[in-house]
PDB file of N, CA and C in Angstrom:
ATOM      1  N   UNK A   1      -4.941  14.530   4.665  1.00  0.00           N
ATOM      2  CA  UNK A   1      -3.555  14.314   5.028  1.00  0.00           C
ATOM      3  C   UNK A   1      -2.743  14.084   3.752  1.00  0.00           C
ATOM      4  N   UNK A   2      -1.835  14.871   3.390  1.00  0.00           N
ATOM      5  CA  UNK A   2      -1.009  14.621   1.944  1.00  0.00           C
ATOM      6  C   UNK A   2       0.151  13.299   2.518  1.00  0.00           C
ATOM      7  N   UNK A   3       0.520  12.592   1.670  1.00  0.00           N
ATOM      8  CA  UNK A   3       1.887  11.585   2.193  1.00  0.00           C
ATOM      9  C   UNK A   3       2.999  12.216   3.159  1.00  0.00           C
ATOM     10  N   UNK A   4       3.332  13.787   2.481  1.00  0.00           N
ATOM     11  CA  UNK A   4       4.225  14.301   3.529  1.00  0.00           C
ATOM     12  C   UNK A   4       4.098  13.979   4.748  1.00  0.00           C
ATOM     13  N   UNK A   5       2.930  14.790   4.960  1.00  0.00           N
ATOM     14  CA  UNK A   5       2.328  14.072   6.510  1.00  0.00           C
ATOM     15  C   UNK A   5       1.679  12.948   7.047  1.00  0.00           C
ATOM     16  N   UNK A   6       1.247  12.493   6.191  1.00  0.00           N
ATOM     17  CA  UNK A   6       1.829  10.772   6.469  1.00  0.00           C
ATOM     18  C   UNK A   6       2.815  10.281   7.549  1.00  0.00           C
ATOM     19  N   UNK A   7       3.758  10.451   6.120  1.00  0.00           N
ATOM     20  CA  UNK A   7       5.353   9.919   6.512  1.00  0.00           C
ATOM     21  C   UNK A   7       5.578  10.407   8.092  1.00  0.00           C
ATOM     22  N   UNK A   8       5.319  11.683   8.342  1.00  0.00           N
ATOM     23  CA  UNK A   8       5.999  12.311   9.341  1.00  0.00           C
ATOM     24  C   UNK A   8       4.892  11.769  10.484  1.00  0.00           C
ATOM     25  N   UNK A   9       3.931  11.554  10.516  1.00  0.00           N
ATOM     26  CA  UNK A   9       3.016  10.902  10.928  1.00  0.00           C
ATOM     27  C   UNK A   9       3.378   9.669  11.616  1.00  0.00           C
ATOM     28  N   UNK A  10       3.680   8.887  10.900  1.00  0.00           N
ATOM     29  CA  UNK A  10       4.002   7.553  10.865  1.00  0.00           C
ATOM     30  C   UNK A  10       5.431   7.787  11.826  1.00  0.00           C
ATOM     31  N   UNK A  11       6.504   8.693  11.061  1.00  0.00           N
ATOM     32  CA  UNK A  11       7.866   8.221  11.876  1.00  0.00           C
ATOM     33  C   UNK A  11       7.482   8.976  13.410  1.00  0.00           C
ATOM     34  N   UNK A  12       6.803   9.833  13.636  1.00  0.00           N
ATOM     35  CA  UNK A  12       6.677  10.334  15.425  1.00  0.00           C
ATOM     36  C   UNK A  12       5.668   9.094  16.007  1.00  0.00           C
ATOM     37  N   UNK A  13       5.113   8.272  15.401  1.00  0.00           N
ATOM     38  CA  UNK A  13       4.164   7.291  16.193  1.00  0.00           C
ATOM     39  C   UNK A  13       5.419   6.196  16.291  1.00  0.00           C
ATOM     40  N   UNK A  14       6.100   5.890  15.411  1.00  0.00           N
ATOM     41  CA  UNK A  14       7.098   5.260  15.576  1.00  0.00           C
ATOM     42  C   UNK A  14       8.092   5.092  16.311  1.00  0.00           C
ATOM     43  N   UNK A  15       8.672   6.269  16.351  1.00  0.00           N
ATOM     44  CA  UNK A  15       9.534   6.673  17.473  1.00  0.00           C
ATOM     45  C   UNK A  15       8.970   6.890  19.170  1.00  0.00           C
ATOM     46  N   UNK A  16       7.844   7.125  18.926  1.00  0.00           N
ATOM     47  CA  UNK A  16       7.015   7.115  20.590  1.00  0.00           C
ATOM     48  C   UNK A  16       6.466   5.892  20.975  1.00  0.00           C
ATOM     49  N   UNK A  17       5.581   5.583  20.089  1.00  0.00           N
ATOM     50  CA  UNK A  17       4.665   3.912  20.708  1.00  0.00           C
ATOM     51  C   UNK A  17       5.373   3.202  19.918  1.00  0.00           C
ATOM     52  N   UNK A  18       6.026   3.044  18.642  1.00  0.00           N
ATOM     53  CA  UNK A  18       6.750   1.470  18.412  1.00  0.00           C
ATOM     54  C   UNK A  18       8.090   1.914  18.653  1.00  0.00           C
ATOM     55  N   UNK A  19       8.513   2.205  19.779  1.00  0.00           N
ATOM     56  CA  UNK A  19      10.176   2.540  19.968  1.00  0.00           C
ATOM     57  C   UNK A  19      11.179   2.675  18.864  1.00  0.00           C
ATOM     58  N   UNK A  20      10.831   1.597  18.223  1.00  0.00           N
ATOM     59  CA  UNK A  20      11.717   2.113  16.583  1.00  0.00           C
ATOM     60  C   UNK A  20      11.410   1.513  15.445  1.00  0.00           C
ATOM     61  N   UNK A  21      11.652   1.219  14.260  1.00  0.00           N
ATOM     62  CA  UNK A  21      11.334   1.083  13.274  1.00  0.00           C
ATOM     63  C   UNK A  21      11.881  -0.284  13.124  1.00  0.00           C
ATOM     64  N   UNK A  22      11.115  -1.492  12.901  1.00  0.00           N
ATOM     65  CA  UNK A  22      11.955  -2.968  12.405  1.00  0.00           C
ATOM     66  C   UNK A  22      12.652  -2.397  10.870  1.00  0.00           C
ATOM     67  N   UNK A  23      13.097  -3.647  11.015  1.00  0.00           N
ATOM     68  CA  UNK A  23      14.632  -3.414  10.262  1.00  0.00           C
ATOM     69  C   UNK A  23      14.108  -3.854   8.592  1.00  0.00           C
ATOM     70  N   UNK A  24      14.247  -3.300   7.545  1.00  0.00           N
ATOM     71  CA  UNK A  24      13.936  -3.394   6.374  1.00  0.00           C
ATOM     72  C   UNK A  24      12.980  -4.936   5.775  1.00  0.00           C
ATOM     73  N   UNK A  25      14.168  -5.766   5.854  1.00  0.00           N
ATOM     74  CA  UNK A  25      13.779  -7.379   6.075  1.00  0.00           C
ATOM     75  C   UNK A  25      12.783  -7.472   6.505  1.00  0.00           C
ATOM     76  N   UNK A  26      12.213  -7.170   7.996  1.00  0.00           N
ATOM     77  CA  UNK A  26      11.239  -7.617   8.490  1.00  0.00           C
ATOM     78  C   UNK A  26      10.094  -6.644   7.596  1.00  0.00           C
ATOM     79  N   UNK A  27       9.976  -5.804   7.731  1.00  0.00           N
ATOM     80  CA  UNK A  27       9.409  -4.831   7.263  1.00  0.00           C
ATOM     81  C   UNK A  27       8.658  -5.129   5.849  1.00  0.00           C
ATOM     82  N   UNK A  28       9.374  -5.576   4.977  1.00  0.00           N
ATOM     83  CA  UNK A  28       8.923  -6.102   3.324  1.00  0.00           C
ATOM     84  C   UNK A  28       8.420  -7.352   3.894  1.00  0.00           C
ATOM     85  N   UNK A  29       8.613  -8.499   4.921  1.00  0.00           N
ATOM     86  CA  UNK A  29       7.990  -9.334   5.196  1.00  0.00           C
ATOM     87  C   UNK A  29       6.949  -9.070   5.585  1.00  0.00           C
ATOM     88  N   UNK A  30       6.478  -8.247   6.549  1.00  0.00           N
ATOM     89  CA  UNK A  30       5.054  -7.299   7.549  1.00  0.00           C
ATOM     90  C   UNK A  30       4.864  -6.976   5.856  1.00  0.00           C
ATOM     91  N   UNK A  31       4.591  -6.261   4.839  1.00  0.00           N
ATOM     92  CA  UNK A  31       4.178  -5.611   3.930  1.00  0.00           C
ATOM     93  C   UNK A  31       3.917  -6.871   2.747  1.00  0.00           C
ATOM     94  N   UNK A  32       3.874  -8.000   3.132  1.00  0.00           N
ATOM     95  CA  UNK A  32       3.806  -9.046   2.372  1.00  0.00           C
ATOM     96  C   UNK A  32       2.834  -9.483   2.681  1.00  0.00           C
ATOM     97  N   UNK A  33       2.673  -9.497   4.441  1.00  0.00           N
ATOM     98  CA  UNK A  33       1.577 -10.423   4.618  1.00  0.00           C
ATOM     99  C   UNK A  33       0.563  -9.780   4.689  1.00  0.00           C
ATOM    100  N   UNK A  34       0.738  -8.104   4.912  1.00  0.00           N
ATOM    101  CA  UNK A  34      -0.112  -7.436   4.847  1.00  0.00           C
ATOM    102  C   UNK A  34      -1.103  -7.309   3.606  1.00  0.00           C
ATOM    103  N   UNK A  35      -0.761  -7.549   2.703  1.00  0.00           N
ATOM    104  CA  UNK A  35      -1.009  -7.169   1.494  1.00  0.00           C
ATOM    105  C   UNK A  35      -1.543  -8.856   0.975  1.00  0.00           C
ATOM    106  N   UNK A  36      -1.179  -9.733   1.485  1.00  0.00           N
ATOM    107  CA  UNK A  36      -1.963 -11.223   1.730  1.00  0.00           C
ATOM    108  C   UNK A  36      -3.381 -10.725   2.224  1.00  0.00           C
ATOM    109  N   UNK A  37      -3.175  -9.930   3.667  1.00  0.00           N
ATOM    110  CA  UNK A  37      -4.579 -10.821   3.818  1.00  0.00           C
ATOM    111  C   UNK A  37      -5.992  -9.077   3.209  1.00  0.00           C
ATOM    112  N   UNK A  38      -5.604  -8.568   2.355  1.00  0.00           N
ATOM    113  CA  UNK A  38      -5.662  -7.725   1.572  1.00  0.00           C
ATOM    114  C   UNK A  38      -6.700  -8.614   0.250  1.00  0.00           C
ATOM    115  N   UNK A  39      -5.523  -9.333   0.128  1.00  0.00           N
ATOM    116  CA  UNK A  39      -5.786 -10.467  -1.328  1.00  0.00           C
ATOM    117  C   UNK A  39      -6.805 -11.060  -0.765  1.00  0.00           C
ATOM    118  N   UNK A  40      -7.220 -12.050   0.332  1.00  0.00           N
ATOM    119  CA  UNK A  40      -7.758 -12.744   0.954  1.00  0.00           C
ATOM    120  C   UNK A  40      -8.973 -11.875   0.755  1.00  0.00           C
ATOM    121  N   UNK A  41      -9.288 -10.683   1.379  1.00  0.00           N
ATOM    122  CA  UNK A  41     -10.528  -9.950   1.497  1.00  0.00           C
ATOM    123  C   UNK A  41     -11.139 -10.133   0.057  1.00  0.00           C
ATOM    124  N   UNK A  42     -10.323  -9.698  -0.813  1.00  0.00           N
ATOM    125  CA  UNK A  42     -10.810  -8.935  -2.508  1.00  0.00           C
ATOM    126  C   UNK A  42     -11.078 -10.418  -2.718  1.00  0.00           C
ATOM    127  N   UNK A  43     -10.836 -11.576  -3.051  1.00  0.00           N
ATOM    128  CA  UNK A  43     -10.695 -12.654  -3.483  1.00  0.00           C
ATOM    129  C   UNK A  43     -11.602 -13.415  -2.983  1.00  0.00           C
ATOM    130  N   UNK A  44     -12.463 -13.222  -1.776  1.00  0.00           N
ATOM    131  CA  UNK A  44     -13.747 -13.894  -1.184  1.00  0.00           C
ATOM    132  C   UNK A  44     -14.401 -13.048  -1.622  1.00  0.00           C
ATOM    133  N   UNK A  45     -13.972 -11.469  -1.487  1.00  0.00           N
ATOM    134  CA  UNK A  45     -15.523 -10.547  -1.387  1.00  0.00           C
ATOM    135  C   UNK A  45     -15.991 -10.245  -2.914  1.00  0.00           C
ATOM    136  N   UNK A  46     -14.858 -10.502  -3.569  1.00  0.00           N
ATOM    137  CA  UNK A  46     -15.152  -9.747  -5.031  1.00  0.00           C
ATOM    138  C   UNK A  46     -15.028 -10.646  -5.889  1.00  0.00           C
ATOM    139  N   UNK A  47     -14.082 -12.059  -5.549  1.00  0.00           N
ATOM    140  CA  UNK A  47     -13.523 -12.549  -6.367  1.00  0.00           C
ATOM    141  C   UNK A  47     -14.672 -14.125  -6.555  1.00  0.00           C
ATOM    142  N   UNK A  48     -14.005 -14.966  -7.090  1.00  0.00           N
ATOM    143  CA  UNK A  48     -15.139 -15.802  -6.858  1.00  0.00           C
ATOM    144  C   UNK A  48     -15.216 -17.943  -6.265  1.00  0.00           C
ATOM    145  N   UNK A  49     -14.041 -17.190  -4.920  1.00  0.00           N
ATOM    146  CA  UNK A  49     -13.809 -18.211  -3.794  1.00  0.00           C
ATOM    147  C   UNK A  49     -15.420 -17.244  -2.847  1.00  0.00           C
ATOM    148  N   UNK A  50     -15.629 -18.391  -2.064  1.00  0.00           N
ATOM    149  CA  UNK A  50     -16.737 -17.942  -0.966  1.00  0.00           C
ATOM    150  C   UNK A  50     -16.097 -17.280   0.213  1.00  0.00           C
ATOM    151  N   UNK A  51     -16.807 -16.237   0.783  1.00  0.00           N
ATOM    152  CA  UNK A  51     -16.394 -15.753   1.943  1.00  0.00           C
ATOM    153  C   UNK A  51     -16.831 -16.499   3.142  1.00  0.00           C
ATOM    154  N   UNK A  52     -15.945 -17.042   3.976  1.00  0.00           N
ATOM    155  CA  UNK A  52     -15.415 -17.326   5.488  1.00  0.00           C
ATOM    156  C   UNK A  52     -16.582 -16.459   6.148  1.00  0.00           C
ATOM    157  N   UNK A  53     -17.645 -16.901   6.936  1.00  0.00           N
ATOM    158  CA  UNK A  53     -18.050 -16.256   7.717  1.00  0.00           C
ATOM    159  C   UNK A  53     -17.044 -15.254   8.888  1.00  0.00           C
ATOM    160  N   UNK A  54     -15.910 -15.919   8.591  1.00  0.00           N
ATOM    161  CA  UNK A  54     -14.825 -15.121   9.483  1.00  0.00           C
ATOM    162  C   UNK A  54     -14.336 -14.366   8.870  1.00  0.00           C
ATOM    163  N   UNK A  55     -14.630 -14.096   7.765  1.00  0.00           N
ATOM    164  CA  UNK A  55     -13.776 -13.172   6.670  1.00  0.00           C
ATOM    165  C   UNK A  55     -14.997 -11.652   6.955  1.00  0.00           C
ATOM    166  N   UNK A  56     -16.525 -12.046   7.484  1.00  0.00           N
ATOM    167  CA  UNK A  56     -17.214 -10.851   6.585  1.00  0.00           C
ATOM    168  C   UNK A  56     -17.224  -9.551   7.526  1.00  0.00           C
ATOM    169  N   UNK A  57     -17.016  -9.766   8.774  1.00  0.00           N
ATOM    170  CA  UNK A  57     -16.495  -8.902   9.233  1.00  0.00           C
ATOM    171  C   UNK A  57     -15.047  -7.964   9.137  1.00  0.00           C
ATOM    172  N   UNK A  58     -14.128  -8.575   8.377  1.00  0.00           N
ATOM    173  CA  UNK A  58     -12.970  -7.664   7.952  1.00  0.00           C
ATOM    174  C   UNK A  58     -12.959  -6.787   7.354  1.00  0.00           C
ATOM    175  N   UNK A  59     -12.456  -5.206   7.784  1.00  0.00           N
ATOM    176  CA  UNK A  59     -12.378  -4.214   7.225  1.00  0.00           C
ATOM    177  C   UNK A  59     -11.271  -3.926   6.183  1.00  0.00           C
ATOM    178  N   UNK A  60     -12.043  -3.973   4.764  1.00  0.00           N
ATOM    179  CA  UNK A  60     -11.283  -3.797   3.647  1.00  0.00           C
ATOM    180  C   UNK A  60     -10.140  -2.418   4.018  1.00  0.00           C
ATOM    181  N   UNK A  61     -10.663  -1.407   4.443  1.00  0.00           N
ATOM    182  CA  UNK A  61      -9.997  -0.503   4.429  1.00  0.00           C
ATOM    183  C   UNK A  61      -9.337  -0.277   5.652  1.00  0.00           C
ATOM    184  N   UNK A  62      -9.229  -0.871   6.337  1.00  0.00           N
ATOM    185  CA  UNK A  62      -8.092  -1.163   7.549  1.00  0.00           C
ATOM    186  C   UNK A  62      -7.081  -1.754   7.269  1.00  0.00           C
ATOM    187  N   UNK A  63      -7.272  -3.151   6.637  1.00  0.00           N
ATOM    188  CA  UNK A  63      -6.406  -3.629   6.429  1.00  0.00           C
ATOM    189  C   UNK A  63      -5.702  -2.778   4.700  1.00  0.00           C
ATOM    190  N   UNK A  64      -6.254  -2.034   3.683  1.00  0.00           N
ATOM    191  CA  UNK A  64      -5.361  -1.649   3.320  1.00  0.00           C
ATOM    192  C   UNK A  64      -4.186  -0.009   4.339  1.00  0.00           C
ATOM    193  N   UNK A  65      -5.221   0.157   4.638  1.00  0.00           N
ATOM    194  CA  UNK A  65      -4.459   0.928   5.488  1.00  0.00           C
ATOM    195  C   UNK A  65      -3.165   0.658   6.253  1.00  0.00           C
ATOM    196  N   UNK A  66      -3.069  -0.581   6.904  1.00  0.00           N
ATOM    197  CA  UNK A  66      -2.064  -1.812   7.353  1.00  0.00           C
ATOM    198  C   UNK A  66      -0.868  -1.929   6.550  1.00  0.00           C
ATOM    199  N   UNK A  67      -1.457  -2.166   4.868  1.00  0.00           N
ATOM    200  CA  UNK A  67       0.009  -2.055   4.049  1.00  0.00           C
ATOM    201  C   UNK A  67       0.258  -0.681   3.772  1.00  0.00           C
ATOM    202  N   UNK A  68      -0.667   0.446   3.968  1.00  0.00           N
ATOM    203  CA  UNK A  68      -0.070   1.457   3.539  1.00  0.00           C
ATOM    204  C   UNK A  68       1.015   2.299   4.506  1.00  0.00           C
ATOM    205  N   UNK A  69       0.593   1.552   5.499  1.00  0.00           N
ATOM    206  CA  UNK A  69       1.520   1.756   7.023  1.00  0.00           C
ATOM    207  C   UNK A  69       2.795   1.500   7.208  1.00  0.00           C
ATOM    208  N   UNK A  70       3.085  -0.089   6.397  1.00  0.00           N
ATOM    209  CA  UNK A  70       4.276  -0.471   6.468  1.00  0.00           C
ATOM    210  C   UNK A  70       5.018  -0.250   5.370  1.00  0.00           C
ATOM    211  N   UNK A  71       4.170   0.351   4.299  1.00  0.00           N
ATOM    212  CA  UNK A  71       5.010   0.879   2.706  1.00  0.00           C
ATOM    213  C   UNK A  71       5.703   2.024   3.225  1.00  0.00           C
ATOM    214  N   UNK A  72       5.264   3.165   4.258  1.00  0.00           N
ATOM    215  CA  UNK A  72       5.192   4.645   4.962  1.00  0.00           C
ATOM    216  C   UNK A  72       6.736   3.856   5.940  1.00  0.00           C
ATOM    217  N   UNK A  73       6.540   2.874   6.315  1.00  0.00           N
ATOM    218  CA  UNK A  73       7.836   2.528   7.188  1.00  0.00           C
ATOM    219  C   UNK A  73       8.922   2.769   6.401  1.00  0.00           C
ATOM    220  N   UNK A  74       8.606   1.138   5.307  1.00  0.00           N
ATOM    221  CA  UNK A  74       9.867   1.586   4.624  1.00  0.00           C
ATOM    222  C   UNK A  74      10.035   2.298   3.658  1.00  0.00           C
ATOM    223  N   UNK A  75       9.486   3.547   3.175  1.00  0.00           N
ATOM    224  CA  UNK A  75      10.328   4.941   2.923  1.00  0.00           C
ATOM    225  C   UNK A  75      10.725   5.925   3.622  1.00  0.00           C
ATOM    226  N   UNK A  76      10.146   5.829   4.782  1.00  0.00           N
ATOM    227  CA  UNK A  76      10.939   6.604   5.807  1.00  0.00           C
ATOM    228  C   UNK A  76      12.206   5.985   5.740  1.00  0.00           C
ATOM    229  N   UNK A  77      12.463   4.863   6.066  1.00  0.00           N
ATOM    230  CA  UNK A  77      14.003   4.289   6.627  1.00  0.00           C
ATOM    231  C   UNK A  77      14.516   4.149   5.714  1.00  0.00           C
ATOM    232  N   UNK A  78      14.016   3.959   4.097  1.00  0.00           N
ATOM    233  CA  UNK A  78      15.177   4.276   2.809  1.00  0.00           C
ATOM    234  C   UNK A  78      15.463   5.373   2.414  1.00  0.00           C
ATOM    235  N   UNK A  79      14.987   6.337   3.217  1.00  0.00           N
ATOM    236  CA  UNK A  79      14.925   8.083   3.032  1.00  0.00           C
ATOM    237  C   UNK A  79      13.888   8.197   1.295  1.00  0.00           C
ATOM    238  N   UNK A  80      12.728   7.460   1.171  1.00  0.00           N
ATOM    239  CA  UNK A  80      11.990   8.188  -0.281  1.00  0.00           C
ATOM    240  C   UNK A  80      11.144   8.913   0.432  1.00  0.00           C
ATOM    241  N   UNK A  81      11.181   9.842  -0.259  1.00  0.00           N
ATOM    242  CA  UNK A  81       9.730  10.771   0.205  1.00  0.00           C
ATOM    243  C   UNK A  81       8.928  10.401  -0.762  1.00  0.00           C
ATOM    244  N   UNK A  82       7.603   9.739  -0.398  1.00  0.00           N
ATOM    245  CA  UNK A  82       6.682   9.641  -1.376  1.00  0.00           C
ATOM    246  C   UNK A  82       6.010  10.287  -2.065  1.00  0.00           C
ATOM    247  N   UNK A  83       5.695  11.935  -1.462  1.00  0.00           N
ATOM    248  CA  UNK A  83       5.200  12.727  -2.889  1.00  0.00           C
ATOM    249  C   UNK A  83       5.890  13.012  -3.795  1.00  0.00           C
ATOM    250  N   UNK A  84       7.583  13.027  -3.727  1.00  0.00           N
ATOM    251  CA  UNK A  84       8.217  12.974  -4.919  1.00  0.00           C
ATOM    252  C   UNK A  84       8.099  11.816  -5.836  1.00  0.00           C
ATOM    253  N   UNK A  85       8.507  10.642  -5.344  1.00  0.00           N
ATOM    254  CA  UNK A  85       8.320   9.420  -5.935  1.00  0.00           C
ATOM    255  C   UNK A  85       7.021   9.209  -6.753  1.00  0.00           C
ATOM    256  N   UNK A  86       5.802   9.369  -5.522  1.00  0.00           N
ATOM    257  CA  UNK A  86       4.943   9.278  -6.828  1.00  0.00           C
ATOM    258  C   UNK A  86       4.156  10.083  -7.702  1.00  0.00           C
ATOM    259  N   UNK A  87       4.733  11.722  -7.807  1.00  0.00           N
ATOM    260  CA  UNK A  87       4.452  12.347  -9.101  1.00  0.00           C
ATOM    261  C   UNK A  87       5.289  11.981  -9.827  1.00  0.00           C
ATOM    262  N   UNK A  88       6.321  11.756  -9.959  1.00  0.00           N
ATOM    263  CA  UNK A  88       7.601  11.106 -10.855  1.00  0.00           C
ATOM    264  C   UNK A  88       7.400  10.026 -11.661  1.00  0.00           C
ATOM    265  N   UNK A  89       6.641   9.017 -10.694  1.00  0.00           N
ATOM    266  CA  UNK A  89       6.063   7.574 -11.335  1.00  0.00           C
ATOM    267  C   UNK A  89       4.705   8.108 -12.230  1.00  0.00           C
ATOM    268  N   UNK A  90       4.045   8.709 -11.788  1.00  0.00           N
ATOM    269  CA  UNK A  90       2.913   9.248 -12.468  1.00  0.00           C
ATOM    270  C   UNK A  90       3.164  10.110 -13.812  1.00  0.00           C
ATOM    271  N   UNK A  91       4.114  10.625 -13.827  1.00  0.00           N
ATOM    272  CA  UNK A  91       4.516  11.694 -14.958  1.00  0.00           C
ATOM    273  C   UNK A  91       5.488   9.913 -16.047  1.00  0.00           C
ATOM    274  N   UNK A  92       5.999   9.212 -15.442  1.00  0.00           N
ATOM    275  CA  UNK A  92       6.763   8.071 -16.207  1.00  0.00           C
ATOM    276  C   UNK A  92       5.515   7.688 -17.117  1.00  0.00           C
ATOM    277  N   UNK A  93       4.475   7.616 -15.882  1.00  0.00           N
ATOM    278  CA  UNK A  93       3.497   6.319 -16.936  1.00  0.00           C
ATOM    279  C   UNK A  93       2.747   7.248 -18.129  1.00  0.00           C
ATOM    280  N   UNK A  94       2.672   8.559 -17.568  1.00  0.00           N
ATOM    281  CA  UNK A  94       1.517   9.431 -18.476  1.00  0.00           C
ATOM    282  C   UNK A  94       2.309   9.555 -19.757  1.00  0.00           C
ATOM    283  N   UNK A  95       3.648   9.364 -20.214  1.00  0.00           N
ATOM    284  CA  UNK A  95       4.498   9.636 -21.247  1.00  0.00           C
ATOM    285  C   UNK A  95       4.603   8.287 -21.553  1.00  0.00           C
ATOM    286  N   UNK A  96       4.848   6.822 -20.697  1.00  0.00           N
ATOM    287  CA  UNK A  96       4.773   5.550 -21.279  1.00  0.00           C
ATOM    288  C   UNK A  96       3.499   5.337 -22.045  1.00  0.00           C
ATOM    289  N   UNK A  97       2.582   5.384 -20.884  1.00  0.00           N
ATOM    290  CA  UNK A  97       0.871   4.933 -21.505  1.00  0.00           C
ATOM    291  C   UNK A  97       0.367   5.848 -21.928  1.00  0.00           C
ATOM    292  N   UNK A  98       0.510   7.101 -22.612  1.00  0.00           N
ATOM    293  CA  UNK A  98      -0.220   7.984 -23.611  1.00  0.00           C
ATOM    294  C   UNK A  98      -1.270   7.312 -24.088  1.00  0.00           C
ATOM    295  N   UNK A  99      -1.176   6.522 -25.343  1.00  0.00           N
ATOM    296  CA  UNK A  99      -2.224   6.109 -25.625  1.00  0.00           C
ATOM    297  C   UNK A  99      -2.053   4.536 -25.426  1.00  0.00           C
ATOM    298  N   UNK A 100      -1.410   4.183 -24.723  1.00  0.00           N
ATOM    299  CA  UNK A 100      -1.730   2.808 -24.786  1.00  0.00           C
ATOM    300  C   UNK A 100      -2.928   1.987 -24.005  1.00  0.00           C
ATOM    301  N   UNK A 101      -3.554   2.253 -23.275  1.00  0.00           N
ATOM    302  CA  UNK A 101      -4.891   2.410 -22.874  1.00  0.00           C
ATOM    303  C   UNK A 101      -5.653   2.271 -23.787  1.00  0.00           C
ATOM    304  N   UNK A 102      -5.728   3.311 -24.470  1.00  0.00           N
ATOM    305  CA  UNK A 102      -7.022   4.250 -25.439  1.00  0.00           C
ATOM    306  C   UNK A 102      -7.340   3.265 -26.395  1.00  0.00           C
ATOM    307  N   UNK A 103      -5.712   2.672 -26.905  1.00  0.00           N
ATOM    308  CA  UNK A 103      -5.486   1.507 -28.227  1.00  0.00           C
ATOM    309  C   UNK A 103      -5.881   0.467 -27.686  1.00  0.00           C
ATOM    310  N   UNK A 104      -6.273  -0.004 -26.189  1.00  0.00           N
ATOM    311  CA  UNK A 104      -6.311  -1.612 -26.155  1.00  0.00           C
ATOM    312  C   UNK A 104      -8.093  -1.523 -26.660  1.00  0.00           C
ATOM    313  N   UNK A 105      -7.930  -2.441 -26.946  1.00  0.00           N
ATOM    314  CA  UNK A 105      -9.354  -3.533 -27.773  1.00  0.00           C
ATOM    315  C   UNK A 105      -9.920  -4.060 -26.641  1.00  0.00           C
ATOM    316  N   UNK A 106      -9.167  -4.499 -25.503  1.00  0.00           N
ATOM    317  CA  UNK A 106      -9.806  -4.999 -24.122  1.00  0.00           C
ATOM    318  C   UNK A 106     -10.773  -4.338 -23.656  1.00  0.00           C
ATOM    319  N   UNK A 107     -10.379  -3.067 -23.364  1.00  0.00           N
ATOM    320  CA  UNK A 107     -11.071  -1.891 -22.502  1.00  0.00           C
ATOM    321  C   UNK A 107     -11.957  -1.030 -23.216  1.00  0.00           C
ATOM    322  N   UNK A 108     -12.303  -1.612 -24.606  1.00  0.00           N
ATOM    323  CA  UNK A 108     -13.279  -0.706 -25.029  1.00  0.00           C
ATOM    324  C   UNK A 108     -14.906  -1.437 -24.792  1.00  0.00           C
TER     325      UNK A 108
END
C-alpha cells in the first residue's frame, strides 16, 4: 500500500464507519497518546523499566499502526499529501546530513 492509498484509505473508512473526522485538536491529542503508549511498549520491552505482565501481550505494531492512523487523519484534513511531504523531507535531510552521520565519532 503506498501512503497515497493510505490516505484515501483512511478518509473512505472515515467517512463510512467513523462518520467524520474529529477536529484537529482532538486529533494531535489521539496522536499523543497514541504515540505514549508506543513509548510505554519500547521502554519496558527494549528499554530498561520492567515489563507489566500487562504490557507483554501488546502489539508493538498495532499500536504503531494506531499513530500512523491518526498522523493519516490529520493530513487528510490539513490537505498534506504525504508522499509529497515525505520525499521533500527526505531530499532536505540527504543535502542537510550528507556527511554528517559519516563525521560523527558516536556511530563509528
Amino acid at each position: 500500500m503506498t501512503l497515497e492509498e493510505a490516505q484515501a484509505q483512511v478518509d473512505q473508512w472515515i467517512k463510512t464507519v467513523g462518520v467524520r473526522y474529529f477536529n484537529e485538536l482532538t486529533n494531535m491529542a489521539m496522536l499523543t497518546e497514541e504515540v505514549g503508549e508506543v513509548a510505554r511498549i519500547i521502554a519496558r520491552r527494549y528499554g530498561e523499566q520492567s515489563e507489566k505482565e500487562s504490557d507483554k501481550s501488546k502489539d508493538l505494531g498495532d499500536e504503531m499502526a494506531d499513530v500512523l492512523f491518526v498522523l493519516i487523519c490529520l493530513a487528510n484534513q490539513t490537505g498534506i499529501n504525504l508522499t509529497e511531504a515525505l520525499a521533500k523531507n527526505l531530499d532536505k535531510k540527504s543535502i542537510r546530513d550528507a556527511d554528517r552521520h559519516h563525521n560523527n565519532p558516536k556511530l563509528k
